[in-house]
PDB file of N, CA and C in Angstrom:
ATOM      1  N   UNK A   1       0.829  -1.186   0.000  1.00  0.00           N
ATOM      2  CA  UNK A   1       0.000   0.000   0.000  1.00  0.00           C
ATOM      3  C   UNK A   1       0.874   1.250   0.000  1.00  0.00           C
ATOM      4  N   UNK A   2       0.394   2.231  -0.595  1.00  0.00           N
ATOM      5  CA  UNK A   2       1.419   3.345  -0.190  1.00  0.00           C
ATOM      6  C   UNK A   2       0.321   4.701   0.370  1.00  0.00           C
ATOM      7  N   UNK A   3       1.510   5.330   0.286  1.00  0.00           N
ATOM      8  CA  UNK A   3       1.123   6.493   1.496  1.00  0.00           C
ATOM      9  C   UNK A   3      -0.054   6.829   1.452  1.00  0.00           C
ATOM     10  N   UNK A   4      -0.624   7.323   0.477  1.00  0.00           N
ATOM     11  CA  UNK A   4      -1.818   8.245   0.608  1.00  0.00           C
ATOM     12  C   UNK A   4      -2.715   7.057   0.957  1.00  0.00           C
ATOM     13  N   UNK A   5      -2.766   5.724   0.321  1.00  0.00           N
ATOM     14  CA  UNK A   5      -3.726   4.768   0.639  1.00  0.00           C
ATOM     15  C   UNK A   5      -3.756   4.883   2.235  1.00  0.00           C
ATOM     16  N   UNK A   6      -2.929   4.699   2.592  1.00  0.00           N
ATOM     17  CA  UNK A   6      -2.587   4.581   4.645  1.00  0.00           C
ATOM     18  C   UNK A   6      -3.152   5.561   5.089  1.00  0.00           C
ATOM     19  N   UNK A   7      -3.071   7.075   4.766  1.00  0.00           N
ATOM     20  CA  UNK A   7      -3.765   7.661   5.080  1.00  0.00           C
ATOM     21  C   UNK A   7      -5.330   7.739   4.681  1.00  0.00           C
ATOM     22  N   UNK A   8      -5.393   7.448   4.208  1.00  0.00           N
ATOM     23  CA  UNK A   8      -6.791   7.746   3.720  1.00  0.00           C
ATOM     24  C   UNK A   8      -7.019   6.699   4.555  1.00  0.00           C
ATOM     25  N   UNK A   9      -6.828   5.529   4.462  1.00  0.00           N
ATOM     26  CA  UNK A   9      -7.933   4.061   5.614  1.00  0.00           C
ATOM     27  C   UNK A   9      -7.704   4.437   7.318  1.00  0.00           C
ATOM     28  N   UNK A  10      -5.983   5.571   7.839  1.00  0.00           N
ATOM     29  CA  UNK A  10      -5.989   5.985   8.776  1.00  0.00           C
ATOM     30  C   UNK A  10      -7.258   7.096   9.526  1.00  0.00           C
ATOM     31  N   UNK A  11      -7.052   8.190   8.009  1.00  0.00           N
ATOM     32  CA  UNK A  11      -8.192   9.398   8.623  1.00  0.00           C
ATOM     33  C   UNK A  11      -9.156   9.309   7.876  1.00  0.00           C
ATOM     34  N   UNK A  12      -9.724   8.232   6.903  1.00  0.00           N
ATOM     35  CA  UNK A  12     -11.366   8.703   6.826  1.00  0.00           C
ATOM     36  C   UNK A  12     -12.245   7.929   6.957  1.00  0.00           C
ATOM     37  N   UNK A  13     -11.812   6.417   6.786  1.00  0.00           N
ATOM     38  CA  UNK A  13     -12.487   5.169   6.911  1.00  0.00           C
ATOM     39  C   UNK A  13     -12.950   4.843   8.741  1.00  0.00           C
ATOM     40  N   UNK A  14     -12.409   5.235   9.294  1.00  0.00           N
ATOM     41  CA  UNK A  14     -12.766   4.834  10.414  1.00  0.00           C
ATOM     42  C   UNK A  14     -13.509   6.242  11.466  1.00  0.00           C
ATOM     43  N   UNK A  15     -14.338   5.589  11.987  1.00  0.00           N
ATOM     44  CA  UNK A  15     -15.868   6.232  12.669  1.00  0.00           C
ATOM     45  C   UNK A  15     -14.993   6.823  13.946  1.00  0.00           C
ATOM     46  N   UNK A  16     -15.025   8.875  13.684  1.00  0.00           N
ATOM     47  CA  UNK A  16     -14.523   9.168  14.957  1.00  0.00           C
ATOM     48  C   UNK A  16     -15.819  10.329  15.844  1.00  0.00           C
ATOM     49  N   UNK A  17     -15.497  10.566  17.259  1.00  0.00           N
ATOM     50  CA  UNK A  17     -16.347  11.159  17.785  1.00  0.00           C
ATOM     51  C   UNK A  17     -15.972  12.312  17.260  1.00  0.00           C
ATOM     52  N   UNK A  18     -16.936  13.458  17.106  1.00  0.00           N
ATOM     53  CA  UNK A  18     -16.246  14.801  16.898  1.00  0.00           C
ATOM     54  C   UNK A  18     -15.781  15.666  18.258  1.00  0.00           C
ATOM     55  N   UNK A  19     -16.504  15.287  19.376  1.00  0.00           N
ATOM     56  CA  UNK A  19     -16.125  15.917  20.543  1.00  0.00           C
ATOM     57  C   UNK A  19     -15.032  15.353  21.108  1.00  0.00           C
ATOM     58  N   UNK A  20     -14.717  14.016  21.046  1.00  0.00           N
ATOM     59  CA  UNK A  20     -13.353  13.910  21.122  1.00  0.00           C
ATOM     60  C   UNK A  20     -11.753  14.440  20.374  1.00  0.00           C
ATOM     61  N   UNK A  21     -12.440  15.015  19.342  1.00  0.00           N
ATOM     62  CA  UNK A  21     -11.407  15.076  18.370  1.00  0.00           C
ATOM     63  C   UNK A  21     -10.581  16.784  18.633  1.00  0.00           C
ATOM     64  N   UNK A  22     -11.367  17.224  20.147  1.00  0.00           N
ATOM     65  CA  UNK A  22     -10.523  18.595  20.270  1.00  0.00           C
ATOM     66  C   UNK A  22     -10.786  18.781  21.518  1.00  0.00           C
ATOM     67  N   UNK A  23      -9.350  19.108  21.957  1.00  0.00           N
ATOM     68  CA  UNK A  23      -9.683  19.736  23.733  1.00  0.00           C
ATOM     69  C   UNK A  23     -10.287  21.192  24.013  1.00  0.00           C
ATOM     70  N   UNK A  24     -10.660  21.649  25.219  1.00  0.00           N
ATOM     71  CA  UNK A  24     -11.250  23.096  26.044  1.00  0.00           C
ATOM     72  C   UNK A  24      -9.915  23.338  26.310  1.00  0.00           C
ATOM     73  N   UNK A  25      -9.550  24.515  25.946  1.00  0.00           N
ATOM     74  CA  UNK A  25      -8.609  25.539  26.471  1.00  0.00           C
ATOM     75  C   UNK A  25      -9.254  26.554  27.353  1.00  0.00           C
ATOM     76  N   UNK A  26      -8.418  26.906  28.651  1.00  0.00           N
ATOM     77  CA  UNK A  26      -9.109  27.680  29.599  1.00  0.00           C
ATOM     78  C   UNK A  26      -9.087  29.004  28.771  1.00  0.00           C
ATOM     79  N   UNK A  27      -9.885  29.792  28.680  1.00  0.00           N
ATOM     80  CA  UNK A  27      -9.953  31.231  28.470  1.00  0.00           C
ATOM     81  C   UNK A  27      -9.452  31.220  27.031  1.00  0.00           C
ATOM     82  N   UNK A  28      -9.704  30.272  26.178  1.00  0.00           N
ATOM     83  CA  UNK A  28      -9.638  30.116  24.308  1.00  0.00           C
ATOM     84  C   UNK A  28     -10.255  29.207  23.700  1.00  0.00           C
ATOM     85  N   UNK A  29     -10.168  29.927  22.359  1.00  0.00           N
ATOM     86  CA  UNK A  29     -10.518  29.279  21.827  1.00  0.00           C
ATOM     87  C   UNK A  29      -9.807  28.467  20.830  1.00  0.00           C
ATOM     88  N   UNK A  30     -10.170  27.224  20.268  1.00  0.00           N
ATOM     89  CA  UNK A  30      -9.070  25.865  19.934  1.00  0.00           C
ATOM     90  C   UNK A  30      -9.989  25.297  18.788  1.00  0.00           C
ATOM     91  N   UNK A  31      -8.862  25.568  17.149  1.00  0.00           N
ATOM     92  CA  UNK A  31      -9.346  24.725  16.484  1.00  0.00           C
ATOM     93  C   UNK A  31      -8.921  24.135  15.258  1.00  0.00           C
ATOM     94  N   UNK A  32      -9.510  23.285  14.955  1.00  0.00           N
ATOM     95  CA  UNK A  32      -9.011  21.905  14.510  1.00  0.00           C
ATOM     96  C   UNK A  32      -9.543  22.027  13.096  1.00  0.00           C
ATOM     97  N   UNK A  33      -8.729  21.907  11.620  1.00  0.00           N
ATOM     98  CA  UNK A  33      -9.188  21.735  10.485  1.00  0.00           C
ATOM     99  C   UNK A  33      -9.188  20.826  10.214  1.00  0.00           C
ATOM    100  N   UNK A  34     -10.646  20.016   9.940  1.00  0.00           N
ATOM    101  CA  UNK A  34     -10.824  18.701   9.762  1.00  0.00           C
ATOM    102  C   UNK A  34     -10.728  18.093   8.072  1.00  0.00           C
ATOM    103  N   UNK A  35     -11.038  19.354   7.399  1.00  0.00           N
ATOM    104  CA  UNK A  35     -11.280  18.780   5.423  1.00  0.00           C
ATOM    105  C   UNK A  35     -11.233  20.174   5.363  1.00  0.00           C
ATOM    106  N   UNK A  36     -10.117  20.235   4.114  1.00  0.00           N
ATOM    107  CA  UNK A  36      -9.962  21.564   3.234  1.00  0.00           C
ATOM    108  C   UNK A  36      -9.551  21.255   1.949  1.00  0.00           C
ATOM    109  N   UNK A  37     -10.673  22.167   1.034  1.00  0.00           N
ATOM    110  CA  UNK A  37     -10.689  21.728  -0.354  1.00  0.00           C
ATOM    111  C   UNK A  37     -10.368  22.516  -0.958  1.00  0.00           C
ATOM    112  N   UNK A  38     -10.208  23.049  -2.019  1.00  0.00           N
ATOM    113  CA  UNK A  38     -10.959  24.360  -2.676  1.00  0.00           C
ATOM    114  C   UNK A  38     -12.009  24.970  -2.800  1.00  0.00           C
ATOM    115  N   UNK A  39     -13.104  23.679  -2.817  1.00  0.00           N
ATOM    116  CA  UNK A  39     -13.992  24.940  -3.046  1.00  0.00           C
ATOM    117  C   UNK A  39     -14.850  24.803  -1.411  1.00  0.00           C
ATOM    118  N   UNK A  40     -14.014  24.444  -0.326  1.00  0.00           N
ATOM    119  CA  UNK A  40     -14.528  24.674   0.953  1.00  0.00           C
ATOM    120  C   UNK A  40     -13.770  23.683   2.170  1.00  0.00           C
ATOM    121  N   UNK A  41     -14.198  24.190   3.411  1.00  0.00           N
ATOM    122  CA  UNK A  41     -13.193  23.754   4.352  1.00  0.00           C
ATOM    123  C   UNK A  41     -14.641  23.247   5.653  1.00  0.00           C
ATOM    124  N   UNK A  42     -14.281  22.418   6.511  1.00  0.00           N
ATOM    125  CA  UNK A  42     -14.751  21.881   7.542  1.00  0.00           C
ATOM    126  C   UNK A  42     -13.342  21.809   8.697  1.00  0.00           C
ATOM    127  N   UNK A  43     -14.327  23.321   9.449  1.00  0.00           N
ATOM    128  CA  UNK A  43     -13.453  23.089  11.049  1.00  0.00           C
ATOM    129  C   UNK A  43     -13.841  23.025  12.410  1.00  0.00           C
ATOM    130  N   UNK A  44     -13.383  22.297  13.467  1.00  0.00           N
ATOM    131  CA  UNK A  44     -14.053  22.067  14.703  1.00  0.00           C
ATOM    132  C   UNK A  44     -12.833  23.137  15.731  1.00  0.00           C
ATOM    133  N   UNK A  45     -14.539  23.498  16.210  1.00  0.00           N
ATOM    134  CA  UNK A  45     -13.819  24.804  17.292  1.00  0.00           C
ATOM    135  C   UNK A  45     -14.457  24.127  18.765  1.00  0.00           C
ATOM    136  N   UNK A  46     -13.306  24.732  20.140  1.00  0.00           N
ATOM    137  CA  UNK A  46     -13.319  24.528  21.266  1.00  0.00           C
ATOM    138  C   UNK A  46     -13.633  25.838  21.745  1.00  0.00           C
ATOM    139  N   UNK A  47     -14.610  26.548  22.690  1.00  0.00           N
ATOM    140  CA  UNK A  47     -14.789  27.367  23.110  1.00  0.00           C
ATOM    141  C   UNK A  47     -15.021  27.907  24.301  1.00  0.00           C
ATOM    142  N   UNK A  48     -14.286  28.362  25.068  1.00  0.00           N
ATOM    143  CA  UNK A  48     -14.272  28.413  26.473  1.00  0.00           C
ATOM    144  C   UNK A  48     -15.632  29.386  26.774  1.00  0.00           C
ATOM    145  N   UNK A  49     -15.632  28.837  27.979  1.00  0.00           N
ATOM    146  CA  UNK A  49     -17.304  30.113  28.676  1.00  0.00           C
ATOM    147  C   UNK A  49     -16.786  31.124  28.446  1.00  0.00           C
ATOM    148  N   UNK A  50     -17.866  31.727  27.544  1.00  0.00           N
ATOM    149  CA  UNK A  50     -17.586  33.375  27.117  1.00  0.00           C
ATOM    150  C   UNK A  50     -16.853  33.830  26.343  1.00  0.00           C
ATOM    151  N   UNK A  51     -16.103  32.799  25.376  1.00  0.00           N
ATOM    152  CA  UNK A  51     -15.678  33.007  24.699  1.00  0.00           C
ATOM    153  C   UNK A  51     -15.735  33.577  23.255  1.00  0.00           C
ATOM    154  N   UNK A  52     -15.545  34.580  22.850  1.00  0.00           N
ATOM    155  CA  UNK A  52     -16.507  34.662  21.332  1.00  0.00           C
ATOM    156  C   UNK A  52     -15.703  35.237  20.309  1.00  0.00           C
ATOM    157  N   UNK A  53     -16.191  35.276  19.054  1.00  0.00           N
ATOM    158  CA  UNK A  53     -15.787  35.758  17.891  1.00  0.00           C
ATOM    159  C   UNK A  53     -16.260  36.967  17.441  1.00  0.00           C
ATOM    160  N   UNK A  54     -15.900  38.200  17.577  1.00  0.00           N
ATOM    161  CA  UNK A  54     -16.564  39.354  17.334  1.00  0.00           C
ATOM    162  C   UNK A  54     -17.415  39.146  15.848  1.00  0.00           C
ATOM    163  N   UNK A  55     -18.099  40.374  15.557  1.00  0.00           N
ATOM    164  CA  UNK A  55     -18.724  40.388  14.680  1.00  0.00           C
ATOM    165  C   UNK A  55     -18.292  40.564  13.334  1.00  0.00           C
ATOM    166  N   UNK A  56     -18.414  39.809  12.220  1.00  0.00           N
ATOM    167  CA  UNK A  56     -17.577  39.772  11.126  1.00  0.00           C
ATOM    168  C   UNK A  56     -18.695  39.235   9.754  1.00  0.00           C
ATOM    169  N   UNK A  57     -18.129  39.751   8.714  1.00  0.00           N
ATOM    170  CA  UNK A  57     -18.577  38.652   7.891  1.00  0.00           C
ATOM    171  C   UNK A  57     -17.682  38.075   6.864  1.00  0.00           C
ATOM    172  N   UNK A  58     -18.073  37.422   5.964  1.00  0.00           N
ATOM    173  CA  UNK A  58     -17.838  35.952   4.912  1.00  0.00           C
ATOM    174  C   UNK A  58     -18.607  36.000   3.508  1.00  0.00           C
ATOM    175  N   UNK A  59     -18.059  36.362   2.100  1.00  0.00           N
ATOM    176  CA  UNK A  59     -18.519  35.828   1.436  1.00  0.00           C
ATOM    177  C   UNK A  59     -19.248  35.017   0.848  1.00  0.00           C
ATOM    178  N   UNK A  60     -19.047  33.827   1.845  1.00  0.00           N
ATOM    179  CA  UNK A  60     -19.245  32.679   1.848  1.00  0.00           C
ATOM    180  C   UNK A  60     -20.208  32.074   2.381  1.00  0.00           C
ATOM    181  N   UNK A  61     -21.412  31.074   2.265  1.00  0.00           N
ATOM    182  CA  UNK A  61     -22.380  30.240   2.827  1.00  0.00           C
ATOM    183  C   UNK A  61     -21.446  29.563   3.854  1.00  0.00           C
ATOM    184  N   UNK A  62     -21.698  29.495   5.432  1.00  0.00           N
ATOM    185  CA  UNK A  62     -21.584  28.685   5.916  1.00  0.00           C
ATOM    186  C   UNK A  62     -21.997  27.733   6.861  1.00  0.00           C
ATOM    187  N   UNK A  63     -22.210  26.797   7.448  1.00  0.00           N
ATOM    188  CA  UNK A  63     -23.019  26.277   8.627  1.00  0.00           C
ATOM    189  C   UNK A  63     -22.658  25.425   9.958  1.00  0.00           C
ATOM    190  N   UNK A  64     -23.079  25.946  10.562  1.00  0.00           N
ATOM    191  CA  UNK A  64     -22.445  25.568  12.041  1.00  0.00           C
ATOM    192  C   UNK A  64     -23.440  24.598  12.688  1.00  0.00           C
ATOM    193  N   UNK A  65     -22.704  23.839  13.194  1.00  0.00           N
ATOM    194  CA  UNK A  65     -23.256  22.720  13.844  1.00  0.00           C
ATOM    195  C   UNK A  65     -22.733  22.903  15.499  1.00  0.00           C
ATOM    196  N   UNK A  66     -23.719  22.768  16.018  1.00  0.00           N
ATOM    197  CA  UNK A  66     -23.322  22.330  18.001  1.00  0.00           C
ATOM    198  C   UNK A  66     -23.354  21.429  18.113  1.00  0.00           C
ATOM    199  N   UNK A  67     -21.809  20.555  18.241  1.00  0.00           N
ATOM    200  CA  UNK A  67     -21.387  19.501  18.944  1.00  0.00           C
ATOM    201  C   UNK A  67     -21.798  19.216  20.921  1.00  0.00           C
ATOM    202  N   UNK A  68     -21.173  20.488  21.197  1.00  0.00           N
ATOM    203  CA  UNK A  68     -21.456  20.408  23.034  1.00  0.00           C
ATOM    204  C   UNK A  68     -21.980  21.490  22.951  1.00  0.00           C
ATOM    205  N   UNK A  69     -22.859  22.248  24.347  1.00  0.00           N
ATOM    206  CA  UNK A  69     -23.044  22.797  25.170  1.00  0.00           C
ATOM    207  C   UNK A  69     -24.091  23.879  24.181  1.00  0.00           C
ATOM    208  N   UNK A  70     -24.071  25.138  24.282  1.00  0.00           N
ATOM    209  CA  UNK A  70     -24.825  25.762  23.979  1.00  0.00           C
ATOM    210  C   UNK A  70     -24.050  27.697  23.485  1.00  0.00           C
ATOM    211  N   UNK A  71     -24.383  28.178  22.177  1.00  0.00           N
ATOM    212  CA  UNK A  71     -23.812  29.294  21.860  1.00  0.00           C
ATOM    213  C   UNK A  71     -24.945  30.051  21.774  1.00  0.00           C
ATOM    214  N   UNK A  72     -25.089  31.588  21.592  1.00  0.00           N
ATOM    215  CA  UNK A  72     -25.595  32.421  20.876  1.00  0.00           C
ATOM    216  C   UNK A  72     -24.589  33.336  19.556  1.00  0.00           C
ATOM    217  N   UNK A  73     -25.581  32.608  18.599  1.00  0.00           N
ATOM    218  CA  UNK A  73     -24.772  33.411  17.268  1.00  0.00           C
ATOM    219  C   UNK A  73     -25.872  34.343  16.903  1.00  0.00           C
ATOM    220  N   UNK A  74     -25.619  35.232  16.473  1.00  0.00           N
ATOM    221  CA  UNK A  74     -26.078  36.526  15.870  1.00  0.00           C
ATOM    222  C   UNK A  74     -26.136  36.550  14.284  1.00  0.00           C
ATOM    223  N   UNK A  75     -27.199  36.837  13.767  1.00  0.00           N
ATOM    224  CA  UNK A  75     -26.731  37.381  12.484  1.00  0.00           C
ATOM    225  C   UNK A  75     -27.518  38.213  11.857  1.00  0.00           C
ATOM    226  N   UNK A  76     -26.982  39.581  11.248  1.00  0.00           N
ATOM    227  CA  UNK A  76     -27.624  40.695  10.821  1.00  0.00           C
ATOM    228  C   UNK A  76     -28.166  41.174  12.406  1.00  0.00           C
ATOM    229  N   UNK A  77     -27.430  40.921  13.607  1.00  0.00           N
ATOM    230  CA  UNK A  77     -27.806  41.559  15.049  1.00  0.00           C
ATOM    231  C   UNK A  77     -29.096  40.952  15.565  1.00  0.00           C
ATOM    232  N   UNK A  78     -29.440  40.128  15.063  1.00  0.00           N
ATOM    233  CA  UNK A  78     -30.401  39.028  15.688  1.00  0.00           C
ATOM    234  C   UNK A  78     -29.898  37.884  16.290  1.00  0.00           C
ATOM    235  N   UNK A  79     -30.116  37.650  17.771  1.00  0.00           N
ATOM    236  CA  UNK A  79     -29.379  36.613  18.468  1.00  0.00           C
ATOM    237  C   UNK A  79     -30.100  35.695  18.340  1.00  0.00           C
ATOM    238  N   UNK A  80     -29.567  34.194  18.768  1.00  0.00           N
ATOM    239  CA  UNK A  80     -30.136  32.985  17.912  1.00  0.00           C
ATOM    240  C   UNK A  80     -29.529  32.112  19.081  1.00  0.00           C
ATOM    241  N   UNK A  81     -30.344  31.506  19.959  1.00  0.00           N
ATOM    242  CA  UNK A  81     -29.379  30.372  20.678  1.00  0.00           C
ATOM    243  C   UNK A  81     -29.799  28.954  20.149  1.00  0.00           C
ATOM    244  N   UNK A  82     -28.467  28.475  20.146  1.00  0.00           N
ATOM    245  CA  UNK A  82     -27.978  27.350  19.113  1.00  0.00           C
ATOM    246  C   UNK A  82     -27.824  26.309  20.445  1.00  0.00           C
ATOM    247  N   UNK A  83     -28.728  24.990  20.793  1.00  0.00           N
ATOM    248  CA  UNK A  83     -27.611  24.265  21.650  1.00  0.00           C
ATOM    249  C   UNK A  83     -27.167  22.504  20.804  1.00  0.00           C
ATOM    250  N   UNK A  84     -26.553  21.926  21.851  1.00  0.00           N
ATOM    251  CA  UNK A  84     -26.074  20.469  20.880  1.00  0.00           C
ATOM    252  C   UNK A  84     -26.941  19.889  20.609  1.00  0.00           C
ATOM    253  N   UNK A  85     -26.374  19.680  18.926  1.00  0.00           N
ATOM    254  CA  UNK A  85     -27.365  18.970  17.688  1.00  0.00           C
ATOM    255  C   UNK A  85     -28.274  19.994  17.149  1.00  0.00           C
ATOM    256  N   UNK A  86     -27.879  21.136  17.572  1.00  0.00           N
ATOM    257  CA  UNK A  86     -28.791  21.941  16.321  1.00  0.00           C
ATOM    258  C   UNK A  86     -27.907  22.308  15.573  1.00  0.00           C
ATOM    259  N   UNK A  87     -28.173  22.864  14.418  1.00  0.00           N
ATOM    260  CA  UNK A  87     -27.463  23.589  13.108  1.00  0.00           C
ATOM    261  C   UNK A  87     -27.725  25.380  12.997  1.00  0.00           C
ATOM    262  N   UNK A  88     -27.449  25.906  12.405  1.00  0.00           N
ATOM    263  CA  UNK A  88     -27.457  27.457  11.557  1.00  0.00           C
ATOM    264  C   UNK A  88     -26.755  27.589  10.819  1.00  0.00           C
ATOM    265  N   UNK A  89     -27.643  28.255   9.495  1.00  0.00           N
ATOM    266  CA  UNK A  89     -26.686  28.643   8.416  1.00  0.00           C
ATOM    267  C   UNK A  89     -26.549  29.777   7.953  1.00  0.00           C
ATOM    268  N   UNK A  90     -25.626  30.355   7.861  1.00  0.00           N
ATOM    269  CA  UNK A  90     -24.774  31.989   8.067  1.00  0.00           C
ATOM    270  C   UNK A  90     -24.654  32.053   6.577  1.00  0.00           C
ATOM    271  N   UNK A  91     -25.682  33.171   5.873  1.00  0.00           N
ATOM    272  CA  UNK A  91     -25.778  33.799   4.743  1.00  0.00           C
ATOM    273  C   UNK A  91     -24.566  34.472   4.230  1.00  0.00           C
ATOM    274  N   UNK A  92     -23.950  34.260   3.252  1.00  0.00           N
ATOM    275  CA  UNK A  92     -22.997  35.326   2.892  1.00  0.00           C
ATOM    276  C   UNK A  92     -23.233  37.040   2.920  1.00  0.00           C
ATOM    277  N   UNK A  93     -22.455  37.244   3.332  1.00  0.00           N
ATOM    278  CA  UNK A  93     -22.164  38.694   3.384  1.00  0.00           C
ATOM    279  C   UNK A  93     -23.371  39.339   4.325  1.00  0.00           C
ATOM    280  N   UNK A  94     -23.551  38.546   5.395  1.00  0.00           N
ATOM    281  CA  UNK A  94     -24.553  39.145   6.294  1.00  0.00           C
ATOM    282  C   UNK A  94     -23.579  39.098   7.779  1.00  0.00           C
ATOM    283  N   UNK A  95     -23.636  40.334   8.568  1.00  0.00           N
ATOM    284  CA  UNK A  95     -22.656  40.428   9.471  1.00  0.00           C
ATOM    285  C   UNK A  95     -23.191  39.156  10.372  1.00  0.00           C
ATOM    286  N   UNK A  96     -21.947  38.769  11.293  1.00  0.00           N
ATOM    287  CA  UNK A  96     -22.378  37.617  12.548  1.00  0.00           C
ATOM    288  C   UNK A  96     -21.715  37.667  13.057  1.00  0.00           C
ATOM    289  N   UNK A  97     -21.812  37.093  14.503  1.00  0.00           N
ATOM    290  CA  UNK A  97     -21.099  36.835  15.435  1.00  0.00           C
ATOM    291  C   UNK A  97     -21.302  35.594  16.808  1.00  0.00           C
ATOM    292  N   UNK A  98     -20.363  35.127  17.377  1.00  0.00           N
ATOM    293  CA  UNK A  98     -20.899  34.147  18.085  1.00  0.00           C
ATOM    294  C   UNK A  98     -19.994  33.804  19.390  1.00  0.00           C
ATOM    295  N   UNK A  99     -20.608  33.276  20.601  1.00  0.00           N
ATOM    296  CA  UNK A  99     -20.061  33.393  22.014  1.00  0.00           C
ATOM    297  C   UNK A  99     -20.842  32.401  22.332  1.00  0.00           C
ATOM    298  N   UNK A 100     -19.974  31.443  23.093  1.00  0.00           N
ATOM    299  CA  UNK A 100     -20.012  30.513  24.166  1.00  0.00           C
ATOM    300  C   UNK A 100     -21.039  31.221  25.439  1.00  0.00           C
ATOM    301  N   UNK A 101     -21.858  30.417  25.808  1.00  0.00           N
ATOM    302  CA  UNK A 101     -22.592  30.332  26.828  1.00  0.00           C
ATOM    303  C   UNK A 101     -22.120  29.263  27.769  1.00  0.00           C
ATOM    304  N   UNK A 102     -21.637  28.578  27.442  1.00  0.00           N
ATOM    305  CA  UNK A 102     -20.789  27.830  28.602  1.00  0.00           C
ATOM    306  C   UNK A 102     -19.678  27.182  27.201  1.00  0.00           C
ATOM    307  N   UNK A 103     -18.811  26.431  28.169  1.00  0.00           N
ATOM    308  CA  UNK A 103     -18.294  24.949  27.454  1.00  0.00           C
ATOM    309  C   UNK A 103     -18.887  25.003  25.856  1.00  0.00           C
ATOM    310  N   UNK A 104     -18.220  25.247  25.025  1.00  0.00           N
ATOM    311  CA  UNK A 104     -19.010  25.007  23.478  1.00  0.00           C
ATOM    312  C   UNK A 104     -17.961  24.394  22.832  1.00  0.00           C
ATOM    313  N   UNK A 105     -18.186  23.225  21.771  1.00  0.00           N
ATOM    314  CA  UNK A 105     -17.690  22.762  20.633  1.00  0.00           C
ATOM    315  C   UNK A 105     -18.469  23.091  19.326  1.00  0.00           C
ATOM    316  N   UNK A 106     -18.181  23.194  17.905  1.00  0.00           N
ATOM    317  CA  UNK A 106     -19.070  23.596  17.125  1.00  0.00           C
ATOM    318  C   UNK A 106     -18.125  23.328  15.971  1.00  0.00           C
ATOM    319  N   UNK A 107     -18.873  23.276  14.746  1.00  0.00           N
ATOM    320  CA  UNK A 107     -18.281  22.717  13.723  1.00  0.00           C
ATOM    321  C   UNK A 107     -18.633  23.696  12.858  1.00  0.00           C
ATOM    322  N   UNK A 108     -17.803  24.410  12.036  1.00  0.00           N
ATOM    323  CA  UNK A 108     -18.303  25.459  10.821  1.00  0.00           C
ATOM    324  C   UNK A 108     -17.321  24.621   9.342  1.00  0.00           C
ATOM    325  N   UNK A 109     -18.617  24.850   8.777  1.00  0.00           N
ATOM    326  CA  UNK A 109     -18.727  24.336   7.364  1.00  0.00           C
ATOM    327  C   UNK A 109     -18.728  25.169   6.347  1.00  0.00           C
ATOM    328  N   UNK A 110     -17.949  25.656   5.720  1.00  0.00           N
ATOM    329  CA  UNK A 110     -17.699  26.881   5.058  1.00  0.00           C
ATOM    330  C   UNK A 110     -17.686  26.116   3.219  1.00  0.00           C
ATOM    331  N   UNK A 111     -18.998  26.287   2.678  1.00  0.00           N
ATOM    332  CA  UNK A 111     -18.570  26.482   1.104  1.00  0.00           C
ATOM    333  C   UNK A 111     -18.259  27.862   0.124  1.00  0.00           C
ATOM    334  N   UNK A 112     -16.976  27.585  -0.859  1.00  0.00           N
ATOM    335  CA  UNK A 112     -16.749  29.039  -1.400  1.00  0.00           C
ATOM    336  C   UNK A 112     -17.552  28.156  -2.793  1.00  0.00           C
TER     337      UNK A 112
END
């Protein structure tokens, strides 16, 4: 077998937790690029209580998933609480922003 085969049966064939796949940093936030393509990327974020991402925007469609605990994301200044196993999807070019309410993991799915 060669390399890329090994990897590939190492990182995609086999069934992983996503909340295992990143630690809580005290007072940060921590994260992990799981798939990056061209025409889009999948990354898992760790988010300490209170932790947040000021308000910004993205070109780009993207969608966030709650792995743990519970966030409020904003978008266009409308707050939105998100907890684990729900989704939201962040319109391009519409401002947002988002903060930990406690302990948060979350997965953003970004297509360009």
């Amino acid at each position: 077998m060669d390399n890329e085969t090994n990897k590939f049966e190492r990182d995609a064939v086999l069934p992983k937790n996503l909340a295992n796949e990143i630690e809580y940093q005290s007072s940060s936030i921590v994260s992990k690029q799981l798939l990056k393509k061209t025409n889009g990327n999948i990354t898992l974020f760790a988010f300490d209580k209170d932790e947040s991402l000021t308000e910004h925007t993205s070109p780009f469609e993207a969608l966030i998933y709650l792995v743990e605990g519970s966030m409020e994301i904003s978008i266009g200044g409308k707050p939105f609480v998100v907890t684990a196993g729900q989704f939201l999807i962040l319109p391009p070019n519409i401002p947002h922003a988002v903060k930990a309410m406690g302990k948060a993991k979350m997965t953003l799915s970004m297509i360009k």
